[in-house]
C-alpha atoms as a PDB file:
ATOM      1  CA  UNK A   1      60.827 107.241  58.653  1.00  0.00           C
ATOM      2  CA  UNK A   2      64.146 105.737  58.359  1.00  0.00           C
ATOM      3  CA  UNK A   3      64.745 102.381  59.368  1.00  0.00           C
ATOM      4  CA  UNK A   4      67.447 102.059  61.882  1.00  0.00           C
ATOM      5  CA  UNK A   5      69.715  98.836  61.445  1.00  0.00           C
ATOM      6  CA  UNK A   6      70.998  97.369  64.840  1.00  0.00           C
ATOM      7  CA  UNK A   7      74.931  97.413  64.618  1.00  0.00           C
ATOM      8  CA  UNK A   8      76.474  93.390  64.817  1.00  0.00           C
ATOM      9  CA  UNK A   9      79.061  92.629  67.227  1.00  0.00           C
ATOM     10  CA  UNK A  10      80.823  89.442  66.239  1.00  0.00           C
ATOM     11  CA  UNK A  11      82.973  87.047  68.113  1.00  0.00           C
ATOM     12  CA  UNK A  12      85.303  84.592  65.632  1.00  0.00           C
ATOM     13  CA  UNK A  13      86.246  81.507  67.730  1.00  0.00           C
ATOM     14  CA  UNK A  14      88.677  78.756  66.996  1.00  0.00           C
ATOM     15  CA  UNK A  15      91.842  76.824  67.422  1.00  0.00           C
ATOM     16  CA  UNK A  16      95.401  77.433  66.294  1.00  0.00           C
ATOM     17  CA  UNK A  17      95.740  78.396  62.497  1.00  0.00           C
ATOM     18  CA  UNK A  18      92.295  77.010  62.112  1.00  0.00           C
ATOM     19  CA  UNK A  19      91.838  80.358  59.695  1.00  0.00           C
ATOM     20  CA  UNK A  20      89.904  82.430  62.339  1.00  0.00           C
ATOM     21  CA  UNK A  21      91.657  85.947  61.440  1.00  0.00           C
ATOM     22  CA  UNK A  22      91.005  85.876  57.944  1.00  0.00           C
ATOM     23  CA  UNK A  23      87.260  84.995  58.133  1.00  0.00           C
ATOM     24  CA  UNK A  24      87.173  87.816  60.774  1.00  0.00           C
ATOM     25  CA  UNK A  25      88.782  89.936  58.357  1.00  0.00           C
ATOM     26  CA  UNK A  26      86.371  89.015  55.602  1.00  0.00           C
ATOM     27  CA  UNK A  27      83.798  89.998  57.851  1.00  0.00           C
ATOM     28  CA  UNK A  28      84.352  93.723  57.833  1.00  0.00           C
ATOM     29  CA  UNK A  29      86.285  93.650  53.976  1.00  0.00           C
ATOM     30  CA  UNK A  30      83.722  95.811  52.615  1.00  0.00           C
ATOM     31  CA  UNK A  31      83.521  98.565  55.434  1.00  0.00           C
ATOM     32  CA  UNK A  32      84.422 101.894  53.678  1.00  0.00           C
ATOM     33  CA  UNK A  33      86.944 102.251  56.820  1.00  0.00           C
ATOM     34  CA  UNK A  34      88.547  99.638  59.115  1.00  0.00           C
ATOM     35  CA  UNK A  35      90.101  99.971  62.386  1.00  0.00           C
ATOM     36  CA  UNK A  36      92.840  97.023  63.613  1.00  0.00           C
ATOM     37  CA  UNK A  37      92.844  96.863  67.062  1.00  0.00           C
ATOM     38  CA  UNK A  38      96.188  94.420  67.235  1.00  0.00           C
ATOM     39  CA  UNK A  39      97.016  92.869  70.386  1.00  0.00           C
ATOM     40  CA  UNK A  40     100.243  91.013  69.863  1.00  0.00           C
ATOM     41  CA  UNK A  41     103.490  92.374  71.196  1.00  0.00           C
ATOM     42  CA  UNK A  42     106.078  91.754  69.429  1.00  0.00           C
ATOM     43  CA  UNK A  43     109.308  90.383  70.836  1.00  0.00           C
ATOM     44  CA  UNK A  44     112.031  90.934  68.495  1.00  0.00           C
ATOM     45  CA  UNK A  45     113.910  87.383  69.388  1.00  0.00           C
ATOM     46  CA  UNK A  46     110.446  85.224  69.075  1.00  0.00           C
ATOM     47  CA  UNK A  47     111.262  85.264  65.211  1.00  0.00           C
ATOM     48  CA  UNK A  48     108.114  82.302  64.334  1.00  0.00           C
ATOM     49  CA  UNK A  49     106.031  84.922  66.438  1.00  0.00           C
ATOM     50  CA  UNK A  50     107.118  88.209  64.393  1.00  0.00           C
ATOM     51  CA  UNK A  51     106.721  85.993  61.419  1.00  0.00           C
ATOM     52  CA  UNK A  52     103.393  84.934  62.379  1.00  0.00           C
ATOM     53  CA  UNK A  53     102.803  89.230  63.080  1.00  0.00           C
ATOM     54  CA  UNK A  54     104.432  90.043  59.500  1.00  0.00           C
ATOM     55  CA  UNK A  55     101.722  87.874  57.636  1.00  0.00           C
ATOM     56  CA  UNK A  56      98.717  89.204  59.516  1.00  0.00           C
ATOM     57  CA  UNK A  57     100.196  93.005  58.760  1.00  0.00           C
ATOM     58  CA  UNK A  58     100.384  92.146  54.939  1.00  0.00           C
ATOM     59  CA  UNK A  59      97.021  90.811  54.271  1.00  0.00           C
ATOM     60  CA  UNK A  60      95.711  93.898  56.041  1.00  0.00           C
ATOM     61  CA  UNK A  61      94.688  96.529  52.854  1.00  0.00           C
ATOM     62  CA  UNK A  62      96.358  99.999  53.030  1.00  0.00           C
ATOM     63  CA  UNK A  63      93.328 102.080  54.140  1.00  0.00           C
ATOM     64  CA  UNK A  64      92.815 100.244  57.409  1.00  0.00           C
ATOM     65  CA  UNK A  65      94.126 101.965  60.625  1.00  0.00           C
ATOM     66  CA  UNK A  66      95.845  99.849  62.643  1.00  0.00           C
ATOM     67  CA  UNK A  67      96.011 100.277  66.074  1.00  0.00           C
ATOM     68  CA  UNK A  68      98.953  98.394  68.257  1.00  0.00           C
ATOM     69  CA  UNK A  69      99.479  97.684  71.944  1.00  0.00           C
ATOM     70  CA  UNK A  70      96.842  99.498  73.454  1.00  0.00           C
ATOM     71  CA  UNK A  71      93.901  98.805  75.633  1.00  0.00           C
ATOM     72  CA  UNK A  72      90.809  97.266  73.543  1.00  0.00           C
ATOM     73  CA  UNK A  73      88.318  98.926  76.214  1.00  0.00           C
ATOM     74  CA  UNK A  74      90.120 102.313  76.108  1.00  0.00           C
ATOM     75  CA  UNK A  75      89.738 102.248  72.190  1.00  0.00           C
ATOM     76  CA  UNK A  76      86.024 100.846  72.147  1.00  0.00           C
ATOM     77  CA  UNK A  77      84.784 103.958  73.578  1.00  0.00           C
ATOM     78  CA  UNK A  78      85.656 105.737  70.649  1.00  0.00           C
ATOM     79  CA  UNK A  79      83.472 104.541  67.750  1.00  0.00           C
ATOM     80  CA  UNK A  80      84.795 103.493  64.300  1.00  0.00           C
ATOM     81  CA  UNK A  81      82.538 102.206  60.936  1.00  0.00           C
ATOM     82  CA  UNK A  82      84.315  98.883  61.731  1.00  0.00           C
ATOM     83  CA  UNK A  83      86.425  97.537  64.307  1.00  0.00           C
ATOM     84  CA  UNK A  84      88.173  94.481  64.318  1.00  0.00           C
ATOM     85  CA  UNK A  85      89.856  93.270  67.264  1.00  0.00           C
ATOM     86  CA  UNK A  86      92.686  90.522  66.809  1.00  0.00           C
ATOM     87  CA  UNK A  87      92.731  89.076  69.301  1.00  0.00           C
ATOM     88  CA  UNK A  88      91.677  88.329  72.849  1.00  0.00           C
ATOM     89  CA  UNK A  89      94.255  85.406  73.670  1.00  0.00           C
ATOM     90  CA  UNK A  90      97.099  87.578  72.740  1.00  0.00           C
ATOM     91  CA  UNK A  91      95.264  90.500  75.116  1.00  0.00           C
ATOM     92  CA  UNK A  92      94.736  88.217  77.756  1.00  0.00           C
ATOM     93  CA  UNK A  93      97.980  86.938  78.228  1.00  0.00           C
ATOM     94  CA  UNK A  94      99.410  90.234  78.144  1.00  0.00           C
ATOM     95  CA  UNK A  95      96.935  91.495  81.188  1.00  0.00           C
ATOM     96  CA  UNK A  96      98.209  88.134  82.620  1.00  0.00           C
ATOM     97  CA  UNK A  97     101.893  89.227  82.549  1.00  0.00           C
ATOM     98  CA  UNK A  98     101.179  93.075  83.553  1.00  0.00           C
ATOM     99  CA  UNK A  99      99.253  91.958  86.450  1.00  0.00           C
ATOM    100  CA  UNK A 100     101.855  89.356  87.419  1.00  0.00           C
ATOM    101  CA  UNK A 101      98.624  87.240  87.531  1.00  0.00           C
ATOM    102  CA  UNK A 102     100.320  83.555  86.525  1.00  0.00           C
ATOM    103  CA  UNK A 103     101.004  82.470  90.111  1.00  0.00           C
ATOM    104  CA  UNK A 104      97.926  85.026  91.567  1.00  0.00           C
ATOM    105  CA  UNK A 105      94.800  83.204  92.241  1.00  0.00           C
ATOM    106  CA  UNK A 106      92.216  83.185  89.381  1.00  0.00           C
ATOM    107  CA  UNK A 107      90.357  85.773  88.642  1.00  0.00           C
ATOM    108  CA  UNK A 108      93.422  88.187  89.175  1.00  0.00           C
ATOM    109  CA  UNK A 109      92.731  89.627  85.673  1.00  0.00           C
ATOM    110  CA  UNK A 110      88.760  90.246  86.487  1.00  0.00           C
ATOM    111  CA  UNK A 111      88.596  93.986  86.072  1.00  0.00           C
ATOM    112  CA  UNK A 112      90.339  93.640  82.881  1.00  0.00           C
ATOM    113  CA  UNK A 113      88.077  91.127  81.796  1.00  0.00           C
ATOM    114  CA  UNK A 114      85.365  92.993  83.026  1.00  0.00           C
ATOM    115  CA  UNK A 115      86.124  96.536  81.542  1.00  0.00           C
ATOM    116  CA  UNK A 116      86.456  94.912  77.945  1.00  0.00           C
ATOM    117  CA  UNK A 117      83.239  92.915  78.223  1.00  0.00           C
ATOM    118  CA  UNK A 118      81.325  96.605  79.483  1.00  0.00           C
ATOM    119  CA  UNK A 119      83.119  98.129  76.591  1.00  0.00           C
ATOM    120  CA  UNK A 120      82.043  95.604  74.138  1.00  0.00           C
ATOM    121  CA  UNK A 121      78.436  95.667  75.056  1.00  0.00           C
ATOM    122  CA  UNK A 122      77.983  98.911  74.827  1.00  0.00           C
ATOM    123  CA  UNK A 123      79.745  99.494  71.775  1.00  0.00           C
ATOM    124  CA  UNK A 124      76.922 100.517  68.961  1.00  0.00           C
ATOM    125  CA  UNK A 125      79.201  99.993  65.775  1.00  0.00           C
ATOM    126  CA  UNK A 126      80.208  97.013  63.507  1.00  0.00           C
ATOM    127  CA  UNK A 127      83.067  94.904  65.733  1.00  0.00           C
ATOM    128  CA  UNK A 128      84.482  91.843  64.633  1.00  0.00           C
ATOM    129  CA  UNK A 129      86.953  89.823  67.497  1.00  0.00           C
ATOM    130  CA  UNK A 130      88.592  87.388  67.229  1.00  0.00           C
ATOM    131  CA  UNK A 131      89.596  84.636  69.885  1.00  0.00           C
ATOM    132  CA  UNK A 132      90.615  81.382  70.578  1.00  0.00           C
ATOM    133  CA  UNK A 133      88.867  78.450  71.545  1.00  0.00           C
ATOM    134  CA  UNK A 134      90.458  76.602  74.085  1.00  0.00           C
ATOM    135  CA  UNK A 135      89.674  72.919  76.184  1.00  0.00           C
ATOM    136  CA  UNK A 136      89.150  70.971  73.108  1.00  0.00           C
ATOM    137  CA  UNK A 137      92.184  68.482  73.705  1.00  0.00           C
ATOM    138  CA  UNK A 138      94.200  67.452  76.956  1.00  0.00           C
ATOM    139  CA  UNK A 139      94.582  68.758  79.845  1.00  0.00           C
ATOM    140  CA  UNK A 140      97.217  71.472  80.442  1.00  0.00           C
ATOM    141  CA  UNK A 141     100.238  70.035  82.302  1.00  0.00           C
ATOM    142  CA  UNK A 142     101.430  73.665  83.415  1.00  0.00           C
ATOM    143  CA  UNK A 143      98.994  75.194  86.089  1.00  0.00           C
ATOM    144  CA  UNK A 144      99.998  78.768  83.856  1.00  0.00           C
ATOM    145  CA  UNK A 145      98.445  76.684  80.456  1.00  0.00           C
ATOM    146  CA  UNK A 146      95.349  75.964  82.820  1.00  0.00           C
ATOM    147  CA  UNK A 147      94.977  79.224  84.400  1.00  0.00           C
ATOM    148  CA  UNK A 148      95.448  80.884  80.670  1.00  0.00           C
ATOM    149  CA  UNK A 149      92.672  77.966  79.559  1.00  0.00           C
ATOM    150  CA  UNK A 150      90.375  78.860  82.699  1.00  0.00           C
ATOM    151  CA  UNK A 151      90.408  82.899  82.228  1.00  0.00           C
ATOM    152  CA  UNK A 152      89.698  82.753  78.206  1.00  0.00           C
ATOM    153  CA  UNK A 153      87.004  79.725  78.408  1.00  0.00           C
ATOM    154  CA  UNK A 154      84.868  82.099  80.915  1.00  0.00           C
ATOM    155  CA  UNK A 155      85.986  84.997  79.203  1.00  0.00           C
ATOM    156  CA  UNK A 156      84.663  83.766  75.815  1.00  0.00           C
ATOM    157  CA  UNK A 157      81.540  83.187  77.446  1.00  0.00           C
ATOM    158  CA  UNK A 158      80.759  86.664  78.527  1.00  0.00           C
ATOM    159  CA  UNK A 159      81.143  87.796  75.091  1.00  0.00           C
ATOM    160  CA  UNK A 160      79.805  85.794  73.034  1.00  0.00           C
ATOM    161  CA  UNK A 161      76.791  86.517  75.784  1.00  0.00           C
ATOM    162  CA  UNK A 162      76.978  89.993  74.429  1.00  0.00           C
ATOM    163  CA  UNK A 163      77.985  89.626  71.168  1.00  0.00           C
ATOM    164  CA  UNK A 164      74.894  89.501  68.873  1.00  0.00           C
ATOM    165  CA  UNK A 165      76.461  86.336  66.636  1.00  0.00           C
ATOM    166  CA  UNK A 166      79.259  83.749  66.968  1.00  0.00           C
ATOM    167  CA  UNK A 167      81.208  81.604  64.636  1.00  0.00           C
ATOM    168  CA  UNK A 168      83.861  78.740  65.028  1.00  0.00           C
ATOM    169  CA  UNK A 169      85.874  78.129  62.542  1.00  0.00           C
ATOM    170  CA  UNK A 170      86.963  74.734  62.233  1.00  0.00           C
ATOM    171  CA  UNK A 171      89.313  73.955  59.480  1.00  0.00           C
ATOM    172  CA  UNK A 172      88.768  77.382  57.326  1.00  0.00           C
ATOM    173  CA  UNK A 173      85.072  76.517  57.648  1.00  0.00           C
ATOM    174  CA  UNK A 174      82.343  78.794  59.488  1.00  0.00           C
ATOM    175  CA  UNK A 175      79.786  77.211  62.114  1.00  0.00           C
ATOM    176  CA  UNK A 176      77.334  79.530  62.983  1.00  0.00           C
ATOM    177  CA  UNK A 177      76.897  78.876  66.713  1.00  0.00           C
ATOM    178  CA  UNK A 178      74.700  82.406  67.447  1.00  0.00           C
END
């Protein structure tokens, strides 16, 4: 009888160029076929942004698919050998500015939040995602820095809940937290 191998779902945490993306993308390197799920949207006069885009697009091989501006949870119902998904804060703060959620009252963004966290648990393939760890310095002076800070700190929480392991990446380096 076969022996049937329980598909990982990963979630990559960590700060600001702490070299999250690429360990995510390391993760899944050896998949015979790799789906992007990219959730930046580029703005053509945020030029450090589309720079920032431009260098994620080039280390990507050839062979992966790459997916833009779409809805994670849509996508996740439709399985893939690999999926990585880069990345939530980017997602978030777009469902923040569709939903005109930055003056709303938290928790304006729940049903998104809650449709990707259904999708991800039931997804049954290798997924990799990738998202930032926030709270680890000040306090946000802008009540839209600590709404965005609120709604990904509980929202990292309910995945890594369902994710089966989690890393933070802390200076290039992995820390196994799950």
């Amino acid at each position: 009888m076969p022996v049937s191998v329980t598909p990982v779902r990963t979630l990559v945490l960590g700060g600001a160029r702490s070299g999250k993306s690429a360990f995510a993308e390391n993760l899944v390197a050896d998949a015979p076929a790799v789906r992007y799920l990219a959730t930046a949207v580029l703005d053509p006069a945020d030029h450090d942004f589309a720079e920032r885009i431009a260098g994620h697009r080039e280390r990507r091989p050839a062979h992966w698919s790459t997916v833009e501006n779409t809805e994670p949870a849509t996508v996740l119902a439709t399985e893939a050998p690999a999926t990585l998904l880069d990345d939530i804060g980017t997602w978030l703060t777009a469902r923040l500015d569709a939903r005109a959620a930055w003056d709303a009252p938290r928790g304006t963004v729940a049903p998104d939040c809650d449709a990707l966290v259904a999708a991800v648990d039931a997804y049954r393939q290798r997924l990799v995602i990738v998202s930032p760890e926030v709270g680890m310095g000040v306090i946000p002076a802008t009540r839209s820095g600590r709404l965005f800070r609120d709604e990904i700190g509980t929202l990292n929480q309910r995945l890594a809940q369902v994710c089966d392991e989690a890393f933070l990446i802390v200076a290039g380096l992995p820390v196994r937290l799950k």
